[in-house]
C-alpha atoms as a PDB file:
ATOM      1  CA  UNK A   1     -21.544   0.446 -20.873  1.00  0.00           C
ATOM      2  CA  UNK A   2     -19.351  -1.216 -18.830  1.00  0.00           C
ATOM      3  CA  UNK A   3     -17.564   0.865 -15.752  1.00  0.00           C
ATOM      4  CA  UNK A   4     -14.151   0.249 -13.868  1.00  0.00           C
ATOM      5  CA  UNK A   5     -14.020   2.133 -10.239  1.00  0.00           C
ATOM      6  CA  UNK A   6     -11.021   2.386  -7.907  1.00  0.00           C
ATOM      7  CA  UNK A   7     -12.178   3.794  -4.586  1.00  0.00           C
ATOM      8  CA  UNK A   8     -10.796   4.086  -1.488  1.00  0.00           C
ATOM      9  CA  UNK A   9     -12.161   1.623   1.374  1.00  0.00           C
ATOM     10  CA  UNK A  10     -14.845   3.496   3.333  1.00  0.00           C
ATOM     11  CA  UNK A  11     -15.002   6.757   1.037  1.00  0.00           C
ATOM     12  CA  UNK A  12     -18.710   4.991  -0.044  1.00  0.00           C
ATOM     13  CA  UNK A  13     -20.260   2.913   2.505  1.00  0.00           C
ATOM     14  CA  UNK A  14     -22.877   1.147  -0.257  1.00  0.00           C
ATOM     15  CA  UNK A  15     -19.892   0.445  -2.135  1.00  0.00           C
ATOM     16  CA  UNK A  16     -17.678  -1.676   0.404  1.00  0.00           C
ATOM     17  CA  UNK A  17     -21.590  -3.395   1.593  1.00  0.00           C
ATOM     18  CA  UNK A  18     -22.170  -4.675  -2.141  1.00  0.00           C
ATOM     19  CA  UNK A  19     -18.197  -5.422  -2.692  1.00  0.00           C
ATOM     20  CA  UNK A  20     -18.558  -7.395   1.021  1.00  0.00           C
ATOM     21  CA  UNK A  21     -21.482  -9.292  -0.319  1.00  0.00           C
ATOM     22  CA  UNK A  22     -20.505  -9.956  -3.878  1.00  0.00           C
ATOM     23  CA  UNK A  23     -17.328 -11.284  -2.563  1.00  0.00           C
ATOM     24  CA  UNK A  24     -19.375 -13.732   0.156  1.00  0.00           C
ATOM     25  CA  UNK A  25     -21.440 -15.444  -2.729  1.00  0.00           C
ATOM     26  CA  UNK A  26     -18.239 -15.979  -4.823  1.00  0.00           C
ATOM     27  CA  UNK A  27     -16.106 -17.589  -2.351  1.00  0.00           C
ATOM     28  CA  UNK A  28     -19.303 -19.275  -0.951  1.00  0.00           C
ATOM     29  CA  UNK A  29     -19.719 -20.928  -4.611  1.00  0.00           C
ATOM     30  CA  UNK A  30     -16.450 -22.247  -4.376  1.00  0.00           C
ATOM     31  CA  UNK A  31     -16.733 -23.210  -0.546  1.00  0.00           C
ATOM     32  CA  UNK A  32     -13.924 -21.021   0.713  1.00  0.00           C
ATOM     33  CA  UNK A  33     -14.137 -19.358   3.949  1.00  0.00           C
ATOM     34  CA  UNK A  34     -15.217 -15.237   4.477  1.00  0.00           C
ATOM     35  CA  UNK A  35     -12.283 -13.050   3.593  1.00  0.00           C
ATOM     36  CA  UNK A  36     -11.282 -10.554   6.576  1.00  0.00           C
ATOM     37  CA  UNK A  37     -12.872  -7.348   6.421  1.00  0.00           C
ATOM     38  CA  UNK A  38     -10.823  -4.615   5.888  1.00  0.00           C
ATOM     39  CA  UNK A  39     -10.347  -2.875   9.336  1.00  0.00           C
ATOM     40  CA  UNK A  40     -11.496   0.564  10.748  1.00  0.00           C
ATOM     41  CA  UNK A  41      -7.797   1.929  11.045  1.00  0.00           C
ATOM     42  CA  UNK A  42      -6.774   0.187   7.491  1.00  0.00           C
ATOM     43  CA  UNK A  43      -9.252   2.092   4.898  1.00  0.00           C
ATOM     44  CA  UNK A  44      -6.995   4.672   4.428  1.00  0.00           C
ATOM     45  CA  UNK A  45      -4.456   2.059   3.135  1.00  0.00           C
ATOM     46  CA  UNK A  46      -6.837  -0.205   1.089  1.00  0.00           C
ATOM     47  CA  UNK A  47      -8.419   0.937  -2.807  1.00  0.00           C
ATOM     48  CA  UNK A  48     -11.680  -0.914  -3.979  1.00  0.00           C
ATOM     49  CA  UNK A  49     -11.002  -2.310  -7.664  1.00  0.00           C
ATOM     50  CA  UNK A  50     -14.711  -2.792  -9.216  1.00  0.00           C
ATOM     51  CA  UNK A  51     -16.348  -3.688 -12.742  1.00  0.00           C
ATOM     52  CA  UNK A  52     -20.078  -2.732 -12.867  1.00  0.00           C
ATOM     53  CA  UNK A  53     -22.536  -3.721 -16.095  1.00  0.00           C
ATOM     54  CA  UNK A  54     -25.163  -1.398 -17.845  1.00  0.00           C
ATOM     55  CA  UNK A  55     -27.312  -1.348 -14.757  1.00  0.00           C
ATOM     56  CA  UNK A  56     -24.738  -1.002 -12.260  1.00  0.00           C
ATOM     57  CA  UNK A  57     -24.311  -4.209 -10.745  1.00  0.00           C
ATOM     58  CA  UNK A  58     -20.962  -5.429  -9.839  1.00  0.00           C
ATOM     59  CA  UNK A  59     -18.893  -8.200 -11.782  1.00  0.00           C
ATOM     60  CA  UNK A  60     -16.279  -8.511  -9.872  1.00  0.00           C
ATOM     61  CA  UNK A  61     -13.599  -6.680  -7.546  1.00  0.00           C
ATOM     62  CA  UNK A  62     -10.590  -6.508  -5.839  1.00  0.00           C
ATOM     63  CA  UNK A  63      -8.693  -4.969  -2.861  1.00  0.00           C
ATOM     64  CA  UNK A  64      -4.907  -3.233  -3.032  1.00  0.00           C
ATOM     65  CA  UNK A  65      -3.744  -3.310   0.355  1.00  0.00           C
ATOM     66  CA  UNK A  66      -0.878  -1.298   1.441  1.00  0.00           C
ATOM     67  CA  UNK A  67       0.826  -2.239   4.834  1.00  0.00           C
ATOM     68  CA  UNK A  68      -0.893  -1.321   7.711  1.00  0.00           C
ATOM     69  CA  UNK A  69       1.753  -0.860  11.008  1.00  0.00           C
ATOM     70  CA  UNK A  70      -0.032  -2.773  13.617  1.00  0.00           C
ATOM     71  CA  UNK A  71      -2.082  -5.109  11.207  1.00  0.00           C
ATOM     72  CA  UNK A  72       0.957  -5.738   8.238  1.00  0.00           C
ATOM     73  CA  UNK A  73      -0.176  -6.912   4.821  1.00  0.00           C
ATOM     74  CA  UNK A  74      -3.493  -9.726   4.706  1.00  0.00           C
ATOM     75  CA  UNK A  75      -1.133 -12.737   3.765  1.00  0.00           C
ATOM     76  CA  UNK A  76       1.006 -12.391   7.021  1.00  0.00           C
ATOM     77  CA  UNK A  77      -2.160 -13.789   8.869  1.00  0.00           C
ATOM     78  CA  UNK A  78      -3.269 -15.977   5.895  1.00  0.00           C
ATOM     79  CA  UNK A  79       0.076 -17.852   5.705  1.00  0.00           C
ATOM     80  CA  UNK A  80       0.707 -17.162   9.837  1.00  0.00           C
ATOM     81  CA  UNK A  81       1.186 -21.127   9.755  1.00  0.00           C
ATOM     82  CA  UNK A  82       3.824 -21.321   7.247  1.00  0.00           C
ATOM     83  CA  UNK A  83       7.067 -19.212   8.506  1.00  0.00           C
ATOM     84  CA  UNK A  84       9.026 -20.136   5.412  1.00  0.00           C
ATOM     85  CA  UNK A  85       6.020 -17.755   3.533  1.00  0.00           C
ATOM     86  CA  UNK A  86       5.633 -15.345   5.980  1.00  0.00           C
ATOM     87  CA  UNK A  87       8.902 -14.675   6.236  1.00  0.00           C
ATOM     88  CA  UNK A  88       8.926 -13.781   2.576  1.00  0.00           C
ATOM     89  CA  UNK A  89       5.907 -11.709   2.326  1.00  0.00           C
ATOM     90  CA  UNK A  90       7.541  -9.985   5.276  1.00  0.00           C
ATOM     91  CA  UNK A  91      10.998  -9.707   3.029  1.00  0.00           C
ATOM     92  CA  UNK A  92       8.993  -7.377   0.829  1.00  0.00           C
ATOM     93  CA  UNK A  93      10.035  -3.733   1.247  1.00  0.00           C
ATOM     94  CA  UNK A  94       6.929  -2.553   3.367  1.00  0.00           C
ATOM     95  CA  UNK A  95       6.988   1.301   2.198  1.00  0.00           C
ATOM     96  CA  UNK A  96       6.949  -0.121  -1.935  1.00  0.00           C
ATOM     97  CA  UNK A  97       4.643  -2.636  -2.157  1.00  0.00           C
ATOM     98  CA  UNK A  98       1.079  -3.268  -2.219  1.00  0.00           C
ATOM     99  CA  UNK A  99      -0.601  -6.634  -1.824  1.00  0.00           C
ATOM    100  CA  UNK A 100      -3.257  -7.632  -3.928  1.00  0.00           C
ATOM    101  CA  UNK A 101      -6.398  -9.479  -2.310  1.00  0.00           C
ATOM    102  CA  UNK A 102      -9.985 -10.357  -2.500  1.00  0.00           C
ATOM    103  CA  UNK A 103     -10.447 -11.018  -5.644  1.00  0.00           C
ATOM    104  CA  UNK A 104     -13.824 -12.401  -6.931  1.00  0.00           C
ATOM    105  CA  UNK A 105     -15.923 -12.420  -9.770  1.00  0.00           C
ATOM    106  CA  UNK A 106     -19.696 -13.366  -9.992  1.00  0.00           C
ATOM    107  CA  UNK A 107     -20.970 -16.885 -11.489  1.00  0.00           C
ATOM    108  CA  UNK A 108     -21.355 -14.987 -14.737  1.00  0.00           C
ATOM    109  CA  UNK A 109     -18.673 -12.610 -15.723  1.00  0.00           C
ATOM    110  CA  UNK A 110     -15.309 -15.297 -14.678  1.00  0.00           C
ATOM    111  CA  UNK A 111     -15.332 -16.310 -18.584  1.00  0.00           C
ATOM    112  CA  UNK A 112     -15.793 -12.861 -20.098  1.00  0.00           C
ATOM    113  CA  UNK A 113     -12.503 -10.959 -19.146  1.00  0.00           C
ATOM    114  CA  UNK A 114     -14.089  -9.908 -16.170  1.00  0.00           C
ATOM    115  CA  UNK A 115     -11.182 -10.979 -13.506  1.00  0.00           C
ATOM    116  CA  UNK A 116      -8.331 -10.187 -16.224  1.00  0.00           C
ATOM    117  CA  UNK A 117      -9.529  -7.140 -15.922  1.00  0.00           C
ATOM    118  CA  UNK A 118      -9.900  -6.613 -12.238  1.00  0.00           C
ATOM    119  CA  UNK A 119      -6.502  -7.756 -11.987  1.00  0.00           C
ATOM    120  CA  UNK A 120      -4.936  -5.309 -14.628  1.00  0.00           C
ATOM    121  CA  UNK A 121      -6.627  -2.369 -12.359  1.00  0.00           C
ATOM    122  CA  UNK A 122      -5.607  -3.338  -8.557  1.00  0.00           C
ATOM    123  CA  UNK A 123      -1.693  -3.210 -10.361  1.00  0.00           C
ATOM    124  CA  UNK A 124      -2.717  -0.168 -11.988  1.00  0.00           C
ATOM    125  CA  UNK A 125      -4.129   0.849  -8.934  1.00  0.00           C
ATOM    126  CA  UNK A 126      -0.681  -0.124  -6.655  1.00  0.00           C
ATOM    127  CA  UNK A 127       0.999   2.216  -9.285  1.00  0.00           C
ATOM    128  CA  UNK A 128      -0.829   5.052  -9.211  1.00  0.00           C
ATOM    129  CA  UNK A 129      -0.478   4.312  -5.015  1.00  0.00           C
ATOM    130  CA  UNK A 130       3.560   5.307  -5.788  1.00  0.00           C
ATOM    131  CA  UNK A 131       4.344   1.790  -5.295  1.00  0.00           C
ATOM    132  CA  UNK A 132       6.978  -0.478  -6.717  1.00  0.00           C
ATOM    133  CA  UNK A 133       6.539  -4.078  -5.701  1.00  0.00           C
ATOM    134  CA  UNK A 134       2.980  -5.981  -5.619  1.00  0.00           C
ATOM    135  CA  UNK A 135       2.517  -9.344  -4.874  1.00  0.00           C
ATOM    136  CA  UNK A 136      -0.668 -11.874  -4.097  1.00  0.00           C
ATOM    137  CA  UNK A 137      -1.487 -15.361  -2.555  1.00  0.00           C
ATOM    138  CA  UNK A 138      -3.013 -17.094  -5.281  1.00  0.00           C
ATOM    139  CA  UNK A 139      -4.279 -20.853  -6.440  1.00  0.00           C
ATOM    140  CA  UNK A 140      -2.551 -22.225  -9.927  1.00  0.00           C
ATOM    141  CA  UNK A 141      -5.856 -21.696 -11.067  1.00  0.00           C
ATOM    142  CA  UNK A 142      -5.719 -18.746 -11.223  1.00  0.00           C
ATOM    143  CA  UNK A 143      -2.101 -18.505 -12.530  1.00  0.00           C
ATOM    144  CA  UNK A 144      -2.771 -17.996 -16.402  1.00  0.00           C
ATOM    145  CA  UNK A 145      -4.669 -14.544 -15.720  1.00  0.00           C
ATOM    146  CA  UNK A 146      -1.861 -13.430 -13.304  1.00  0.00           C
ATOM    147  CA  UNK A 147       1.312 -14.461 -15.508  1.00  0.00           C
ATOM    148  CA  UNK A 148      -0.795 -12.429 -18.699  1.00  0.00           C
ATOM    149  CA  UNK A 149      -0.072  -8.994 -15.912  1.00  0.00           C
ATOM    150  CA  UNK A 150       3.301 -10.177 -15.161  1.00  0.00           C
ATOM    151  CA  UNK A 151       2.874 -11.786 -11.887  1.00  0.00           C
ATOM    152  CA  UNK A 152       4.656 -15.141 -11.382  1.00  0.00           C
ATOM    153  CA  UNK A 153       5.065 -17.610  -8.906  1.00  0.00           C
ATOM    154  CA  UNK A 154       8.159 -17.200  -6.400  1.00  0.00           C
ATOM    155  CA  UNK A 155       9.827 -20.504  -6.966  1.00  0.00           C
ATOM    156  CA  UNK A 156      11.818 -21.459  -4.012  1.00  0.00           C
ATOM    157  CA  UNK A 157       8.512 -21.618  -2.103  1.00  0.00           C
ATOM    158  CA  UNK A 158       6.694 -24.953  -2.139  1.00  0.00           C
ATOM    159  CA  UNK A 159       2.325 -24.851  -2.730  1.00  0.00           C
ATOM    160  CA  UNK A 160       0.553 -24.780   0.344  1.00  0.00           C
ATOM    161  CA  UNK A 161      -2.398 -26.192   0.803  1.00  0.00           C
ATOM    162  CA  UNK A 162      -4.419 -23.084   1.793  1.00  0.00           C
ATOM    163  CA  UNK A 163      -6.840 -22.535   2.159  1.00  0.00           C
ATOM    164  CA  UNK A 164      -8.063 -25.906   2.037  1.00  0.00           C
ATOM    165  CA  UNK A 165      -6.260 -28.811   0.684  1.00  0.00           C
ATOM    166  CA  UNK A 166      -7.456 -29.196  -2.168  1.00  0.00           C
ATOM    167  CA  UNK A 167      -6.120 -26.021  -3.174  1.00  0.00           C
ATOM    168  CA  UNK A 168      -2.011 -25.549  -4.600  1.00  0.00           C
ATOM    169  CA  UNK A 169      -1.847 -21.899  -3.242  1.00  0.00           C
ATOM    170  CA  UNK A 170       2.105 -20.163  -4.166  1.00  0.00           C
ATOM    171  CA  UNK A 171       2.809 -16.816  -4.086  1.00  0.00           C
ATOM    172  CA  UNK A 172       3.379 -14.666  -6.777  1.00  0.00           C
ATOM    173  CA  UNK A 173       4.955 -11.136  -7.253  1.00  0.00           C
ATOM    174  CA  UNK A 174       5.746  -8.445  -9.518  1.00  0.00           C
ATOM    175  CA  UNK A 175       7.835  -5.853 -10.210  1.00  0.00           C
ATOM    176  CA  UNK A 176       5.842  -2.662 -11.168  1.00  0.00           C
ATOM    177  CA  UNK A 177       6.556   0.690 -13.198  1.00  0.00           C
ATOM    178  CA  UNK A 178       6.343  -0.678 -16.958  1.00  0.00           C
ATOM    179  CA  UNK A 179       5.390  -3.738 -16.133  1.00  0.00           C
ATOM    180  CA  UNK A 180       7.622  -5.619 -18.019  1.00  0.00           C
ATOM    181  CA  UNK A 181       6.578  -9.286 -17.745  1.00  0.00           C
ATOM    182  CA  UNK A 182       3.059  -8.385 -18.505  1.00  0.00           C
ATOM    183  CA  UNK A 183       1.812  -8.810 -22.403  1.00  0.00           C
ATOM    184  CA  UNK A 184       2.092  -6.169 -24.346  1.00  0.00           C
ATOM    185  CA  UNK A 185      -1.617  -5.794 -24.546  1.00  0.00           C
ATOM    186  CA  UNK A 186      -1.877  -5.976 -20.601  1.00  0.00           C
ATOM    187  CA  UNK A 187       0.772  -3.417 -19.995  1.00  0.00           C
ATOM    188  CA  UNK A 188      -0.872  -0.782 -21.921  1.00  0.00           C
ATOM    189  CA  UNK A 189      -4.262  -1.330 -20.304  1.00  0.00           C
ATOM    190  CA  UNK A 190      -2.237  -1.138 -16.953  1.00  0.00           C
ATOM    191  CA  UNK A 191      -0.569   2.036 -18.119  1.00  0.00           C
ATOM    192  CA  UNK A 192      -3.981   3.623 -19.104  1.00  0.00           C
ATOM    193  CA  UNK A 193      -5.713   2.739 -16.147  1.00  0.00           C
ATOM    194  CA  UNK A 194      -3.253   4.081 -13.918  1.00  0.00           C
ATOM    195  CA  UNK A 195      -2.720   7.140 -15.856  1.00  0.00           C
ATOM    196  CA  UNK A 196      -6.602   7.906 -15.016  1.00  0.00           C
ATOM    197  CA  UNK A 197      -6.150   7.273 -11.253  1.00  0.00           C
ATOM    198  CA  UNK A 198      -3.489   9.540 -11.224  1.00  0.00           C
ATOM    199  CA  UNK A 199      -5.186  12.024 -12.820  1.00  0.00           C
ATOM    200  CA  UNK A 200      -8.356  11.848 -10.651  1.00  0.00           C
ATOM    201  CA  UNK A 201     -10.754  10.128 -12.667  1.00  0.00           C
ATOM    202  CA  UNK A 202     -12.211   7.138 -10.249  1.00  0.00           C
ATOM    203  CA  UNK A 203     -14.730   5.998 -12.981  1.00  0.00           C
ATOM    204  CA  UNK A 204     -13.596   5.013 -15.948  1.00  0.00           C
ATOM    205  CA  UNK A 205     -16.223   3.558 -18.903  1.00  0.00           C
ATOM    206  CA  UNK A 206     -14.756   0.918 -21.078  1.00  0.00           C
ATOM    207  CA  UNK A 207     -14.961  -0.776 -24.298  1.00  0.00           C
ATOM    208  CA  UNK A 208     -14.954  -4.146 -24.901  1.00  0.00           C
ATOM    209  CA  UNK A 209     -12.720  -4.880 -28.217  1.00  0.00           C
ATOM    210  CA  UNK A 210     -14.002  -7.418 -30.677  1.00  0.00           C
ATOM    211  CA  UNK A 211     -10.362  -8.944 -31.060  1.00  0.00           C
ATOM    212  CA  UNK A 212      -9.647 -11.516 -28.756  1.00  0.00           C
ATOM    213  CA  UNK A 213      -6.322 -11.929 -27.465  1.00  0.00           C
ATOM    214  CA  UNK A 214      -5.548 -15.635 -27.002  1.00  0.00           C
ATOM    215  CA  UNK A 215      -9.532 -16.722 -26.117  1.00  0.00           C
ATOM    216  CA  UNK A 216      -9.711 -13.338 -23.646  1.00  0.00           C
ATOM    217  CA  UNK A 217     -11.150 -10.363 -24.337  1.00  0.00           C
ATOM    218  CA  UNK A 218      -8.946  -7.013 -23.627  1.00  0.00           C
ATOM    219  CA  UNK A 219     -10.343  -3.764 -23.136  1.00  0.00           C
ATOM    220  CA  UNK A 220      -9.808   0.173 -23.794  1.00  0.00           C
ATOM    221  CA  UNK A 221     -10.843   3.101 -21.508  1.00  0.00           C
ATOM    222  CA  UNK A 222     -13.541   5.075 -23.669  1.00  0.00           C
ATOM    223  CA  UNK A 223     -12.560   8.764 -24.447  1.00  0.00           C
ATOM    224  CA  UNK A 224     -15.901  10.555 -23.501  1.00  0.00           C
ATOM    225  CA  UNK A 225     -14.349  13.435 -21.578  1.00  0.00           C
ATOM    226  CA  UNK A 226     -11.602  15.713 -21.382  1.00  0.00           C
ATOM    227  CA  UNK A 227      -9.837  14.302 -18.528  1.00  0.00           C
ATOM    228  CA  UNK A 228      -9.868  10.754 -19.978  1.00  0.00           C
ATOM    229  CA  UNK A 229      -9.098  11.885 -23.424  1.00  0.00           C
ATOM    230  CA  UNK A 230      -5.951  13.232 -21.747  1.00  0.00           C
ATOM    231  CA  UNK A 231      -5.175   9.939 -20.107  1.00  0.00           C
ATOM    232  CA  UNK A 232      -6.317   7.106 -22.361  1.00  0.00           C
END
C-alpha cells in the first residue's frame, strides 16, 4: 500500500540520506544541477514530503521551507541574479509563508500521480505549519500539476531562464486556508492531508481511486485507525 510521510528535516537521518539521493538521480536525469542541502541551523524550519511503494522505496518528495533569519527562503539565492524576482519572493510576508522546493519524482512514478500528489502534501504540509502564503520557482512544465493545487504563475514577472536556458522558470504562488483556486478534488485531498498532520499522524496509507480525474489519478487517505478515521 502506498504511504505519504511529512517529517521534519533531520528528525530521521536515513530518511533525509534516501530523499538526498533520490532527488540527485532525478535532477541528474534531467541534467540539472544538485539542489542545496538543507542546512544544520534550517531543519527545524524545513518538513520532508515523501511517497513510498509496497516495499518502502521512495517515489518522490518534496521540501516546505519556512524562512530561515540568516539563510531567507531557497529562491532568494536561486534567483540572487534577477532583483526584479528576488525582490518579490522577498515581498512575501516572511512569518506566513512557506516555500515549496525540491521536488522530484523517480523515472517511474512522474506519470502515475506521483508528483500531483507530492505537491498536494508540501501545501497541506505549509498549512498544517500555520501558514498562509506558499509559493515555488517552477518550469511551465510543470505548470499543469501546480495550477490543479491552485498555484499560478505571478504575471508581471517575465520567465527566466534558470536554471539553464533551456528552461522558462516563473514563479508561482498561492493563497492557502481553503485553497480556493485548487480543484475541487485537490482541495479536499489538501484538506485531509493536513487535517492528519495536525493531528499527529506523520504516516498516512493511501488509496489509489480507480476514477481518473482528467488523465490523473487522485487519491484518499485510508481509514485503518482511529486517529485517521477522525481526520480523513
Amino acid at each position: 500500500m502506498t504511504a505519504l510521510e511529512v517529517v521534519r528535516s533531520g528528525m530521521r537521518p536515513t530518511l533525509d540520506e534516501s530523499f538526498a539521493l533520490g532527488l540527485h538521480e532525478c535532477y541528474a536525469r534531467h541534467g540539472l544541477p544538485d539542489a542545496v542541502p538543507v542546512a544544520f541551523d534550517e531543519h527545524a524550519l524545513v518538513r520532508l514530503v515523501v511517497v513510498r511503494d509496497d516495499n518502502g522505496v521512495l517515489l518522490g518528495g518534496g521540501r516546505v521551507h519556512a524562512r530561515h533569519a540568516r539563510l531567507g527562503f531557497p529562491a532568494e539565492t536561486l534567483v540572487r541574479q534577477f532583483p526584479d524576482a528576488r525582490a518579490r519572493v522577498r515581498d512575501f510576508p516572511c512569518e506566513d509563508t512557506v516555500e515549496i522546493t525540491a521536488l522530484w519524482t523517480t523515472a517511474s512514478s512522474g506519470a502515475v500521480g506521483i508528483a500531483r500528489l507530492v505537491a498536494q502534501a508540501c501545501l497541506a504540509a505549509g498549512i498544517a505549519m500555520g501558514k498562509r502564503y506558499a509559493f515555488t520557482v517552477s518550469h511551465d512544465r510543470f505548470s499543469g500539476v501546480l495550477a490543479a493545487i491552485g498555484m499560478m504563475a505571478l504575471p508581471d514577472l517575465a520567465p527566466l531562464p534558470l536554471p539553464t536556458p533551456a528552461y522558462r522558470t516563473r514563479l508561482f504562488a498561492t493563497e492557502l486556508g481553503d485553497c480556493k483556486l485548487a480543484t475541487r478534488c485537490d482541495r479536499e485531498i489538501i484538506a485531509a492531508i493536513a487535517s492528519a498532520v495536525v493531528g499527529g499522524t506523520d504516516r498516512m496509507l493511501l488509496n489509489e481511486l480507480t476514477a481518473l480525474e482528467q488523465g490523473r489519478p487522485s487519491w484518499t487517505i485510508r481509514r485503518t485507525t482511529s486517529r485517521l478515521r477522525q481526520v480523513a
